[in-house]
Each structure stands twice: as structure tokens, then as C-alpha cells.
Protein backbone atom coordinates (compact mmCIF):
# COMPACT_ATOMS: atom_id res chain seq x y z
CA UNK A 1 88.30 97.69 90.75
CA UNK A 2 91.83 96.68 89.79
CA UNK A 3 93.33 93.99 87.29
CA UNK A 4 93.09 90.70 89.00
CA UNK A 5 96.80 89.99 87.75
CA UNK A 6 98.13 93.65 89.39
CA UNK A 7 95.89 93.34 92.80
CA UNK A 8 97.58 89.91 93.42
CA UNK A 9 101.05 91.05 93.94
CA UNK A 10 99.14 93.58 96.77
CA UNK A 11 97.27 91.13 98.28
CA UNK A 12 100.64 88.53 98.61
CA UNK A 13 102.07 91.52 100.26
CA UNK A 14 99.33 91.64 102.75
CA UNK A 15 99.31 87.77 102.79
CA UNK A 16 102.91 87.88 104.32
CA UNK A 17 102.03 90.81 106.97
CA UNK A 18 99.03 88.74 108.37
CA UNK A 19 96.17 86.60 106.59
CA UNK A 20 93.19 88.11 104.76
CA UNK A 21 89.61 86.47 104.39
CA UNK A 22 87.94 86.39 100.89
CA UNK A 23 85.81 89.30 101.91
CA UNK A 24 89.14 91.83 103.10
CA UNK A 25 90.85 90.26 99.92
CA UNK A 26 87.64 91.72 97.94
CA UNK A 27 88.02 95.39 99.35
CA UNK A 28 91.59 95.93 98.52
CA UNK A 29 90.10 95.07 94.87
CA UNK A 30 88.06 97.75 95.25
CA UNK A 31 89.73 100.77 97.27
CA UNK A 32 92.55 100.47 95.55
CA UNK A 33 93.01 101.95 91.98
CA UNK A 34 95.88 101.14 89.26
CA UNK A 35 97.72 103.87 87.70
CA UNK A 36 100.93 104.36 85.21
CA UNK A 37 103.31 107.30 86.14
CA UNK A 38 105.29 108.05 82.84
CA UNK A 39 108.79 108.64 83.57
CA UNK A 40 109.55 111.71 85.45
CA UNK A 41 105.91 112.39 85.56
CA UNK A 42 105.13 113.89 89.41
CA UNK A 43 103.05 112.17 91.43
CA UNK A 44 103.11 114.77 94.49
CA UNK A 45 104.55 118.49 94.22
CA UNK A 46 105.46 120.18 97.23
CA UNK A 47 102.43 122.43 98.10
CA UNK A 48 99.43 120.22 96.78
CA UNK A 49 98.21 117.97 98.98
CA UNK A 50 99.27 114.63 99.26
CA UNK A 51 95.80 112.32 98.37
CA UNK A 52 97.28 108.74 98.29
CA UNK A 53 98.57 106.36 100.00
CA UNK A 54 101.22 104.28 96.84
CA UNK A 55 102.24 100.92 96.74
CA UNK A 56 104.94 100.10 93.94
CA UNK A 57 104.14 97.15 91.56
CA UNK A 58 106.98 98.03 88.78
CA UNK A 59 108.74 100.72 88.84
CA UNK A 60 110.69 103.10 90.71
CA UNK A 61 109.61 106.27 92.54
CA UNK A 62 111.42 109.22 94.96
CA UNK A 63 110.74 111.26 97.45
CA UNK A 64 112.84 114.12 97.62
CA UNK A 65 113.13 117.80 99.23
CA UNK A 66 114.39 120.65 96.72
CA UNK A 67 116.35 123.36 98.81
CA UNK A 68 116.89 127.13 98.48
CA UNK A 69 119.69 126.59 96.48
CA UNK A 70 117.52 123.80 93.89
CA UNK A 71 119.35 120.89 95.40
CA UNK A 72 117.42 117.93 95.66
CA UNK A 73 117.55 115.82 99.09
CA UNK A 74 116.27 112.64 98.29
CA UNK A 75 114.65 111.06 101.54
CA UNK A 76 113.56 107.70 99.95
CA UNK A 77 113.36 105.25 96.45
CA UNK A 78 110.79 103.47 96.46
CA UNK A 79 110.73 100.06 93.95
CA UNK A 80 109.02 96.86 93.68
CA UNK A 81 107.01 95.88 96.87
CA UNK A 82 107.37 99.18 98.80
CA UNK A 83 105.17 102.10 99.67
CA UNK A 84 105.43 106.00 99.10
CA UNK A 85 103.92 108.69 100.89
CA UNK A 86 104.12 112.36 102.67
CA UNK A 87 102.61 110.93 105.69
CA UNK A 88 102.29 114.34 107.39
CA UNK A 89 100.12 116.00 104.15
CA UNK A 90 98.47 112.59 103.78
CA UNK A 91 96.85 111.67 107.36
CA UNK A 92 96.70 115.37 108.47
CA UNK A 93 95.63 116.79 104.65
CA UNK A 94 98.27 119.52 105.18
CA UNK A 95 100.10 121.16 102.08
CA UNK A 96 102.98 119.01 101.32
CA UNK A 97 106.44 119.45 101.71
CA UNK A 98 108.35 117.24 99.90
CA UNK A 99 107.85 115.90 95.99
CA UNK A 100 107.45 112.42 94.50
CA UNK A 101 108.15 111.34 90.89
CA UNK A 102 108.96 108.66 88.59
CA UNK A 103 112.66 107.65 87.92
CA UNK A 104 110.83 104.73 85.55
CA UNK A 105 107.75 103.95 83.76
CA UNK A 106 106.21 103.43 87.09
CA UNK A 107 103.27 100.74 88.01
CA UNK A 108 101.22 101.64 91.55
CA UNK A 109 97.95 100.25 93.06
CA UNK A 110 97.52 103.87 95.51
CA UNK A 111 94.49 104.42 97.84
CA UNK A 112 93.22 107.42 98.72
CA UNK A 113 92.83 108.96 102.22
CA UNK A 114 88.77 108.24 102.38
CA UNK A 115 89.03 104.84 101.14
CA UNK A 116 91.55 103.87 103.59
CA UNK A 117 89.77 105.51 106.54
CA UNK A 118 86.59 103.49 105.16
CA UNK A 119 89.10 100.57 105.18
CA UNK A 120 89.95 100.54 108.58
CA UNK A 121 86.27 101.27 109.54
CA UNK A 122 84.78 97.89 107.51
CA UNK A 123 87.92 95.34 108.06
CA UNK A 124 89.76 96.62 111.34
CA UNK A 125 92.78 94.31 110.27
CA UNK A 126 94.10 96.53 107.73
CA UNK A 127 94.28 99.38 110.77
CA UNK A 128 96.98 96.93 112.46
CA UNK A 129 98.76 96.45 108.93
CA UNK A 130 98.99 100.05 108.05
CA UNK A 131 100.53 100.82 111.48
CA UNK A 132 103.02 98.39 110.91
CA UNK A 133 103.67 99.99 107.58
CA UNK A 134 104.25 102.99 109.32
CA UNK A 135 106.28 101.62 111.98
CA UNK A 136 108.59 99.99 109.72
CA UNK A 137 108.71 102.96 107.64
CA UNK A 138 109.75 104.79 111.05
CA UNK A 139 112.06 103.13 111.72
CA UNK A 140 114.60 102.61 108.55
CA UNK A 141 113.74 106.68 108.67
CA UNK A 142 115.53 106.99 111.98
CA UNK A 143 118.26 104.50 111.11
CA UNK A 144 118.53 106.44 107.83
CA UNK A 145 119.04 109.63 110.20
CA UNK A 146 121.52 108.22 112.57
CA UNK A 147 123.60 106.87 109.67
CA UNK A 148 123.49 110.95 108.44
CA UNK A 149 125.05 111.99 111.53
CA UNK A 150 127.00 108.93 112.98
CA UNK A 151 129.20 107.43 109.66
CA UNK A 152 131.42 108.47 107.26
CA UNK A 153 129.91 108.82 103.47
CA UNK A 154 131.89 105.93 102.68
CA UNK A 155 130.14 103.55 105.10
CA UNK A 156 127.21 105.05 103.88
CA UNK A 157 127.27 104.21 100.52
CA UNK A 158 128.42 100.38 101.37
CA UNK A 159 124.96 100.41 103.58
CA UNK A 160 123.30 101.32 100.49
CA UNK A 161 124.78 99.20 98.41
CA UNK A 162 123.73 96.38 101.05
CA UNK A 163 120.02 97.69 101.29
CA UNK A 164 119.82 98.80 97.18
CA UNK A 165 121.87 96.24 95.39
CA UNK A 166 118.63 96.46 92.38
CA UNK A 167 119.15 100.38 92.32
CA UNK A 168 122.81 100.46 91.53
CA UNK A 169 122.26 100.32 87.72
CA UNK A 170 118.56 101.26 87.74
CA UNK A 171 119.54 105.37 88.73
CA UNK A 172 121.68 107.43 88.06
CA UNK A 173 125.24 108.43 90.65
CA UNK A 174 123.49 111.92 90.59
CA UNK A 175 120.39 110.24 92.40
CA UNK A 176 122.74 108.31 94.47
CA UNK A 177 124.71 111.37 95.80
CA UNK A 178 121.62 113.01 96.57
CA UNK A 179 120.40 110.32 98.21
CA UNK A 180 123.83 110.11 100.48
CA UNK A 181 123.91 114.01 100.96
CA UNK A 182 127.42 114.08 98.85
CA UNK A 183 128.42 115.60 95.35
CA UNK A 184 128.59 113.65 92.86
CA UNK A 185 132.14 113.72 92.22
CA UNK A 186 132.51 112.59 96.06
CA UNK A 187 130.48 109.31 95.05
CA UNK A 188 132.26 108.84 91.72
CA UNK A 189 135.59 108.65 94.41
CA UNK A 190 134.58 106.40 96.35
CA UNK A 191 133.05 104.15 94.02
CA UNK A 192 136.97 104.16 91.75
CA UNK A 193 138.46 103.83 95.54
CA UNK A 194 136.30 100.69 96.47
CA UNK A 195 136.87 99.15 92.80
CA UNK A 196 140.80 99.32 93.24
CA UNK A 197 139.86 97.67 96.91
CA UNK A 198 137.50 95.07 96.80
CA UNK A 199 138.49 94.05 100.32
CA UNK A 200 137.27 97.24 101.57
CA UNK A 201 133.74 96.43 100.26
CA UNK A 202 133.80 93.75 102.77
């Protein structure tokens, strides 16, 4: 069971998605487990097998692809209030195909795949709220992709600036450019180029 002072940021989160009675409030206490990733400690590796489902309390974690080439594509930063997972290794218990780590000293409350299937099965509500986890996490994916292949770089990193204002001195321009799919010299352009134009940040 989970610190009462940790579990309560959870349970707000759930709180805001759709109600909980004292007896659903009392099971998230007890499937779900605190943990500490040190910084730049993994918490997935591409291969294993992806066993938990991670919501953020403090922190900040990635999820990132490493290439041929040992490029990293980062797909997603997850901070305060969000959730991580490979969703295809997790639900399907396939090898995993993408990594997660900690940019910070990272608090999570995670579940794993059993408790959360025993979730669903003894308070049916949190079936509805993980779908719309997974909806919403759908979706910002597919805006994420059409941004990739419909905007310039530039109007990519004002979006993320927009979505990420927390991040911008939280990670490094490295992370950033990988993030964005540019170098990071690219980023360290546009960022002098938007500084000498504020206007154009509008």
C-alpha cells in the first residue's frame, strides 16, 4: 500500500476524470506501488518486457526509440500528472520496443499488468478511465504525427513551447531536438532567430 500523502495526488487525478467511492479510492491504495527512479536510471529497455503501467508524481521521464545509427527519437516526456507506458509490450506482454528513463530524480505510483486487469475486474469504473487514458494518449500521438509531417520545425518547436512551457529549462536542447526530429544546432537557430523576433513567437 502506498504513502497516504503520494496516493492522494493519484486519486485527485482520478477525482477529475470521474468520481471514486471510498471502496475504489481504497484499491488504488493498494494496486498501486511507489517507487524512486534515480536519475537516468531505466525504467524499460527495449527488449524486456514492459510490466507497468506509470503515473508521474515528481519527476520527469522519456520514452524514446534509439536507431541504427544510436540516435535517440524521443516519442514522449512525461512530468507531473502524466502517464508512461509501451502500450503494445504492456497489454499484449510483447518484447518492447522503445526505452524509458529518468531525466530527474523521478517519483511514480506504477501498476502492474495483473493488478490492473484485477482492477477492472473488482471496480469496472477504472476500465472506462483507463480507456480514456488511452484515448487521450491516442490522440496527442496522432496530432504529434501530423505535426511531423504537416509543419515546418519552426512551428514545431513554438507548439512545444505552448504544450511544455515547464520543460524548457528542466532538459536539455539535446532532448529537445530529439524530441522535434532536428539537430541540435537546428534548435539552437531557431531558438537565437525567435529571441531577435519576439513577434514571431506570437
Amino acid at each position: 500500500m502506498v504513502k497516504n500523502h503520494k496516493v492522494e495526488i493519484l486519486l485527485n487525478y482520478f477525482e477529475n476524470l470521474i468520481p471514486l467511492t471510498k471502496e475504489e479510492q481504497q484499491l488504488v491504495k493498494q494496486k498501486f506501488q511507489y517507487r524512486l527512479y534515480r536519475r537516468r536510471q531505466y525504467v524499460l529497455q527495449d527488449g524486456d518486457i514492459c510490466k507497468q503501467y506509470i503515473f508521474v508524481v515528481k519527476g520527469c521521464l522519456r520514452m524514446f526509440k534509439v536507431d541504427e545509427q544510436g540516435n535517440d527519437h524521443i516519442l514522449k516526456f512525461a512530468t507531473e500528472n502524466d502517464w508512461v507506458t509501451d502500450i503494445d509490450s504492456f497489454y499484449n506482454e510483447k518484447k518492447a520496443t522503445l526505452n524509458i528513463d529518468a531525466l530527474e530524480n523521478t517519483e511514480v505510483l506504477q501498476i502492474e499488468r495483473e493488478e490492473l486487469i484485477s482492477l477492472y475486474l473488482e471496480a469496472p469504473k477504472f476500465d472506462r478511465i483507463f480507456r480514456i487514458l488511452t484515448e487521450n494518449g491516442f490522440c496527442k500521438l496522432q496530432q504529434r504525427h501530423l505535426q511531423s509531417i504537416s509543419v515546418s520545425a519552426e512551428e514545431r518547436y513554438k507548439s512545444f513551447v505552448e504544450i511544455y512551457p515547464h520543460l524548457l529549462n528542466r532538459i536539455s536542447q539535446v532532448q529537445i531536438a530529439a524530441f522535434l526530429g532536428i539537430t541540435p544546432e537546428f534548435l539552437s537557430r531557431l531558438r537565437n532567430r525567435q529571441a531577435k523576433n519576439p513577434l514571431a513567437k506570437s
